[in-house]
PDB file of N, CA and C in Angstrom:
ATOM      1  N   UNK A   1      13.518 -14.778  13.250  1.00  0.00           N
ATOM      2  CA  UNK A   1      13.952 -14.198  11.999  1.00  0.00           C
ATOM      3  C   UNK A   1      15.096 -13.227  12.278  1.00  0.00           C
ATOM      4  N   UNK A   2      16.177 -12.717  11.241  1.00  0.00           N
ATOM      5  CA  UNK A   2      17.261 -12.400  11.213  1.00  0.00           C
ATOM      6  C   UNK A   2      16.809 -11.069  11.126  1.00  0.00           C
ATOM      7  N   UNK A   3      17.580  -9.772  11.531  1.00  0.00           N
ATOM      8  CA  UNK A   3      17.377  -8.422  11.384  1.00  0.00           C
ATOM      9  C   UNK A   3      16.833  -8.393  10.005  1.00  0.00           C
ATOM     10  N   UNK A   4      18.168  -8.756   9.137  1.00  0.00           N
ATOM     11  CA  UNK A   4      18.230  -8.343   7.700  1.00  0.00           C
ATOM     12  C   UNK A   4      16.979  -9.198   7.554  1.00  0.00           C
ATOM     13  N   UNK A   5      16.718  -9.909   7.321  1.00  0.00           N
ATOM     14  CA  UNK A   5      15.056 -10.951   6.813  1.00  0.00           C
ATOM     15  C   UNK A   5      13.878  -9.714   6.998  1.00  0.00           C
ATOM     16  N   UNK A   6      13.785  -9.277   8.428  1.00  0.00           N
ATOM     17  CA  UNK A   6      12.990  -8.422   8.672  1.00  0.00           C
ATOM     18  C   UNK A   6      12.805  -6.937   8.165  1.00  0.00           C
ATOM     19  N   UNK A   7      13.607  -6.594   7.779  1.00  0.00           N
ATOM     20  CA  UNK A   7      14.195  -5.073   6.947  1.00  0.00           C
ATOM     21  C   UNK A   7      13.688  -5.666   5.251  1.00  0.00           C
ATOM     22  N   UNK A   8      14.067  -6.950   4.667  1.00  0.00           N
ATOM     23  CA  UNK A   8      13.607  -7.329   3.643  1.00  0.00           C
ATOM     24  C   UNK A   8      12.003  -7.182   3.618  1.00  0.00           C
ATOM     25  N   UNK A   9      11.407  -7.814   4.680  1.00  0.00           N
ATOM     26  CA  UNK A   9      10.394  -8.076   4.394  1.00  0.00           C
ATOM     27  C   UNK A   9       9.440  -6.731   4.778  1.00  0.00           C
ATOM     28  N   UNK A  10       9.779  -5.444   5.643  1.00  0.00           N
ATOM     29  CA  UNK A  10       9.096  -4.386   5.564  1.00  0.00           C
ATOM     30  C   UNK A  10       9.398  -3.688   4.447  1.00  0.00           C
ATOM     31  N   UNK A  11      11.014  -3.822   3.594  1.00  0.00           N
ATOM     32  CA  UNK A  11      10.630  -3.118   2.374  1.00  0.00           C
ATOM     33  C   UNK A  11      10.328  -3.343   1.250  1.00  0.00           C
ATOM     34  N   UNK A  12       9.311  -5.088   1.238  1.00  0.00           N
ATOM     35  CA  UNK A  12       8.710  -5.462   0.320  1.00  0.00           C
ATOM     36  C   UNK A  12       7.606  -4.731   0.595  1.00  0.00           C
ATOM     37  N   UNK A  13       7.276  -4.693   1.869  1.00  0.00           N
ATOM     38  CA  UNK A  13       5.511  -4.050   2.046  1.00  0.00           C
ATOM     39  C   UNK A  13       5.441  -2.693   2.103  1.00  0.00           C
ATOM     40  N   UNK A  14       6.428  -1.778   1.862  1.00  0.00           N
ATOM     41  CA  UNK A  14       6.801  -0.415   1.588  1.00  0.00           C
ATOM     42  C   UNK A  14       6.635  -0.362   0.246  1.00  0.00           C
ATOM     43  N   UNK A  15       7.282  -0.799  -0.469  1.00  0.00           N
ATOM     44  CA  UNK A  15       7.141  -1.258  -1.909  1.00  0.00           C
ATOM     45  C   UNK A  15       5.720  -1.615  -2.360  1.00  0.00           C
ATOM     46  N   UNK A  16       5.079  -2.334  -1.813  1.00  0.00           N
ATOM     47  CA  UNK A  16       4.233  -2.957  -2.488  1.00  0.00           C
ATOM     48  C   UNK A  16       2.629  -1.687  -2.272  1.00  0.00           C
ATOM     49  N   UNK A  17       2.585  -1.403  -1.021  1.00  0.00           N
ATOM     50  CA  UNK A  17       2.096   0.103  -0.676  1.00  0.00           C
ATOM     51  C   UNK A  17       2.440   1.202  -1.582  1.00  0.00           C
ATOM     52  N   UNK A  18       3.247   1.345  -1.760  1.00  0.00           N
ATOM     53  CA  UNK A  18       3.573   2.173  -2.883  1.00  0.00           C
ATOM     54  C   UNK A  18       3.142   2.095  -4.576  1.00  0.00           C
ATOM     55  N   UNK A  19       2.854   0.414  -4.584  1.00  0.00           N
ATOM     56  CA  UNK A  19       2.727   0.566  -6.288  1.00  0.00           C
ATOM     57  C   UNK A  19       0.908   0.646  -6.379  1.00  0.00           C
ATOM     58  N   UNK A  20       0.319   0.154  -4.999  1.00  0.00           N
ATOM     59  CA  UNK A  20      -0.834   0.130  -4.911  1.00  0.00           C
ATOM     60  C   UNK A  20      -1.800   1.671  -4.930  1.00  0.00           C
ATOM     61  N   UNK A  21      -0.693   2.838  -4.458  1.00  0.00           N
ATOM     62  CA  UNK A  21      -1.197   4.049  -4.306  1.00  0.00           C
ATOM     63  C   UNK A  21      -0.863   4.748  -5.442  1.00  0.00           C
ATOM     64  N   UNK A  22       0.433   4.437  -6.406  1.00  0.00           N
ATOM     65  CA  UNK A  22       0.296   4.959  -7.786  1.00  0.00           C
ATOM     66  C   UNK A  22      -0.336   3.905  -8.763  1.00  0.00           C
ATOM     67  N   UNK A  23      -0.815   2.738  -8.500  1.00  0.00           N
ATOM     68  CA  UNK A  23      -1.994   2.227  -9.628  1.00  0.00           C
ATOM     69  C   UNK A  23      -3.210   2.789  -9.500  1.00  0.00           C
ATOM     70  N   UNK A  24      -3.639   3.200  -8.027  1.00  0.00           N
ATOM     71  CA  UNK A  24      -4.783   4.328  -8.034  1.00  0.00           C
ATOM     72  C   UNK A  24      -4.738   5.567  -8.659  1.00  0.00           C
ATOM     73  N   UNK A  25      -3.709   6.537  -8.443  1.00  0.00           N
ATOM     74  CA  UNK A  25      -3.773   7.837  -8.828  1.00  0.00           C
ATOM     75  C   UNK A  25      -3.834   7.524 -10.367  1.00  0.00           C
ATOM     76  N   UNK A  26      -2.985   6.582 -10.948  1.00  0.00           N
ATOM     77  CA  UNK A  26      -3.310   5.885 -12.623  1.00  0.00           C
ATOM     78  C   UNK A  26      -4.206   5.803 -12.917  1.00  0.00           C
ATOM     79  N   UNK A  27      -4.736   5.103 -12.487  1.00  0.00           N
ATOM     80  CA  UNK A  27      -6.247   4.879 -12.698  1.00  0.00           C
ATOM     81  C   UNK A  27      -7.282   6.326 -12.576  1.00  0.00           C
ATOM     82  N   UNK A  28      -6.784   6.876 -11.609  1.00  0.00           N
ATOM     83  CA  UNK A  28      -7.676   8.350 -11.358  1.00  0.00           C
ATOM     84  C   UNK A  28      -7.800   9.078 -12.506  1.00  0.00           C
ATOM     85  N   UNK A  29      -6.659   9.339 -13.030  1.00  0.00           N
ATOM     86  CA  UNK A  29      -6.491   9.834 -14.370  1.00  0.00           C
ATOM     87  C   UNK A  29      -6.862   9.416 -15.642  1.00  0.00           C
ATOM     88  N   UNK A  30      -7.768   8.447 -15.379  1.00  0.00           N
ATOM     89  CA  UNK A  30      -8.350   7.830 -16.466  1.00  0.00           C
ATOM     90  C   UNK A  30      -9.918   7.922 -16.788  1.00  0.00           C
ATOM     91  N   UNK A  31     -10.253   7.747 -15.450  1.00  0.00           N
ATOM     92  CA  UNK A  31     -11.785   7.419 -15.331  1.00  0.00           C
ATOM     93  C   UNK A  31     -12.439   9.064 -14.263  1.00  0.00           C
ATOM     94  N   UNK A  32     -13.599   8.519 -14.290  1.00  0.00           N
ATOM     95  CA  UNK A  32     -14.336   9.115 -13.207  1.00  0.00           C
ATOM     96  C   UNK A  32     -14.154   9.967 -12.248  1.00  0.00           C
ATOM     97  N   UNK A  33     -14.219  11.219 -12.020  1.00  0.00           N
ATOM     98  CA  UNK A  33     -13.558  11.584 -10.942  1.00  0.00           C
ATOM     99  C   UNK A  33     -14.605  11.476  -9.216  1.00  0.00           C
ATOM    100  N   UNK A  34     -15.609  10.741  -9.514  1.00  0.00           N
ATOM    101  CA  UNK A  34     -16.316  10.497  -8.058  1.00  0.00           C
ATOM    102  C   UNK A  34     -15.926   9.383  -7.960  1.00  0.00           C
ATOM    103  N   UNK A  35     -16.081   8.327  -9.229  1.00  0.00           N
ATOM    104  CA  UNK A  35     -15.679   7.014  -8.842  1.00  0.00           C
ATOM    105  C   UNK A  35     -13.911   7.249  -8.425  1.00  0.00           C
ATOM    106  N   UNK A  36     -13.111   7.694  -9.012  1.00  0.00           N
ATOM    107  CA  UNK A  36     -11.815   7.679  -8.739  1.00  0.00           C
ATOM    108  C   UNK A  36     -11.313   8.314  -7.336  1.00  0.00           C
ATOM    109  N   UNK A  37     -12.015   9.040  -6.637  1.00  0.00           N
ATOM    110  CA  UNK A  37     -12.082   9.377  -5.090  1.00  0.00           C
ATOM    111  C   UNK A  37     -11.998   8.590  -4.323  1.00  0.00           C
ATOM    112  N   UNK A  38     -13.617   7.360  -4.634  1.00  0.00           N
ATOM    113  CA  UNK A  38     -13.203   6.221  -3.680  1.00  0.00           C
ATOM    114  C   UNK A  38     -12.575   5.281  -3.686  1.00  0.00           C
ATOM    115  N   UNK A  39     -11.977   4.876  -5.165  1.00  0.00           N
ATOM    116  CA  UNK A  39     -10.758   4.055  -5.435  1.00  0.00           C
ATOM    117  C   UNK A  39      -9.773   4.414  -4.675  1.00  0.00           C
ATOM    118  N   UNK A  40      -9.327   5.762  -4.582  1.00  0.00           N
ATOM    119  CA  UNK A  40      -8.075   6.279  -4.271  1.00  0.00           C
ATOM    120  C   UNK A  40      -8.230   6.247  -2.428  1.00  0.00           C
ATOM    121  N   UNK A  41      -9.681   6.128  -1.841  1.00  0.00           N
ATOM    122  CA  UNK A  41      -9.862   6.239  -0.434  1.00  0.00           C
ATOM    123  C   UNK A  41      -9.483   4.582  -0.206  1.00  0.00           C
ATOM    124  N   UNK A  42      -9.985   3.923  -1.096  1.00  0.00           N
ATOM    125  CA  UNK A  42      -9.798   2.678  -0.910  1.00  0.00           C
ATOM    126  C   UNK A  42      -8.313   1.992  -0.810  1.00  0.00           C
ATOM    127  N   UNK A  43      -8.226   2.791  -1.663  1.00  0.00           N
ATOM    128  CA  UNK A  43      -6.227   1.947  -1.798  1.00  0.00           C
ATOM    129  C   UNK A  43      -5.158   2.626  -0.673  1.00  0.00           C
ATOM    130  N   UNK A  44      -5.817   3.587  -0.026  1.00  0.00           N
ATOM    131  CA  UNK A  44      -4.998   4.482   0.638  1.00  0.00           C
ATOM    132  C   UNK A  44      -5.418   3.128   2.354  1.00  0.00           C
ATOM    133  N   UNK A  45      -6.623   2.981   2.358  1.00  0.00           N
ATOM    134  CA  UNK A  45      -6.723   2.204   3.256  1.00  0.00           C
ATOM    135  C   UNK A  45      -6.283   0.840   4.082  1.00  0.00           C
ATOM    136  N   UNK A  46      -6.135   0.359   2.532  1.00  0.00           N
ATOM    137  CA  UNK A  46      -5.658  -0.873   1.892  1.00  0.00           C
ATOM    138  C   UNK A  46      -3.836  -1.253   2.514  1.00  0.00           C
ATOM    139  N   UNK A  47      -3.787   0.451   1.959  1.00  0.00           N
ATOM    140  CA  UNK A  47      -2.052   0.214   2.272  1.00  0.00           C
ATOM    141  C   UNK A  47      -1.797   0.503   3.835  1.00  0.00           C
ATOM    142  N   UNK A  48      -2.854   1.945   4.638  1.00  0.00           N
ATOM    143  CA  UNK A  48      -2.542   1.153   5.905  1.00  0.00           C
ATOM    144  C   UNK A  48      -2.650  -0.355   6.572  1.00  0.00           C
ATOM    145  N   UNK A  49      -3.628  -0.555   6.227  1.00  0.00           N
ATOM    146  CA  UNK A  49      -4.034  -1.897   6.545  1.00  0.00           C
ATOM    147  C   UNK A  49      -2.516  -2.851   6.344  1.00  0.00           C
ATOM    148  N   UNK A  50      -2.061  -2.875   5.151  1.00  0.00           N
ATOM    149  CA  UNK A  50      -0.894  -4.263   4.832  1.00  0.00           C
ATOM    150  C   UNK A  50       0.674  -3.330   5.591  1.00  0.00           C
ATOM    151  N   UNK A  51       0.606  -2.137   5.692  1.00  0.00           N
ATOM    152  CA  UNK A  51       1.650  -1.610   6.474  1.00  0.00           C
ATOM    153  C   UNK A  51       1.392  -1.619   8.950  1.00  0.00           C
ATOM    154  N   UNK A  52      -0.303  -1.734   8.792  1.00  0.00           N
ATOM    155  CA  UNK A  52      -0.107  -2.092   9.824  1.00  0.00           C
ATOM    156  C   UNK A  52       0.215  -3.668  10.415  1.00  0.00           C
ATOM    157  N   UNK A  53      -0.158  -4.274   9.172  1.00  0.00           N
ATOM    158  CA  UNK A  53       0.075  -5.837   9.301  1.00  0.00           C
ATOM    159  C   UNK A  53       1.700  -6.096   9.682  1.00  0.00           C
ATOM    160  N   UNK A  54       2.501  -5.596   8.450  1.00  0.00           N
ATOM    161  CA  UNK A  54       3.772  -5.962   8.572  1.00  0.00           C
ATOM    162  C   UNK A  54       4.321  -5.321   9.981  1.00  0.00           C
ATOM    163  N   UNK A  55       4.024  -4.616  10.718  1.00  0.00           N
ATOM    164  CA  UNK A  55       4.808  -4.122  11.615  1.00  0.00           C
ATOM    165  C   UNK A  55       3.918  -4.444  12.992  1.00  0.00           C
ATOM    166  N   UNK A  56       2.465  -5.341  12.681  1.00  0.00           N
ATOM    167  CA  UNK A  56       2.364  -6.269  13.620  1.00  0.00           C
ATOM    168  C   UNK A  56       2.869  -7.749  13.584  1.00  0.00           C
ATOM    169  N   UNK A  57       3.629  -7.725  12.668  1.00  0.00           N
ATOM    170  CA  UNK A  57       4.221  -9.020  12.272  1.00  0.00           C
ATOM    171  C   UNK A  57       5.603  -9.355  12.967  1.00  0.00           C
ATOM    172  N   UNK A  58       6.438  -8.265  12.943  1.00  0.00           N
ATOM    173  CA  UNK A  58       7.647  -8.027  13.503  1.00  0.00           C
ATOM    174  C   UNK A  58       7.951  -6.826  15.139  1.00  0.00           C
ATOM    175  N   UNK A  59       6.930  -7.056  15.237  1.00  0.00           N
ATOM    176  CA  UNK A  59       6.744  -6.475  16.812  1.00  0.00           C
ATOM    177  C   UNK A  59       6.817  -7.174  17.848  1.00  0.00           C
TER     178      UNK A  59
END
């Protein structure tokens, strides 16, 4: 894969980490605040998880 391909494709998963951690805090503000803790532990996890992926992808 081409530099630029690879720069595309970590700042889709920068991006996509990102909309996943403000649909939580959204959501926080809506509902529950015990349930909305572990949503928000959850999505925070979530996004290491798909940010450690992509940069075991291109390593």
């Amino acid at each position: 894969m081409t530099r630029k391909a690879e720069n595309i494709m970590k700042g889709m998963g920068a991006g996509l980490a990102a909309g996943i951690i403000f649909g939580a805090a959204g959501s926080m503000l809506m509902s529950d605040k015990n349930k909305n803790k572990k949503l928000f532990r959850k999505a925070v996890t979530k996004v290491e998880d798909v940010l450690d992926n992509v940069q075991e992808m291109f390593a």
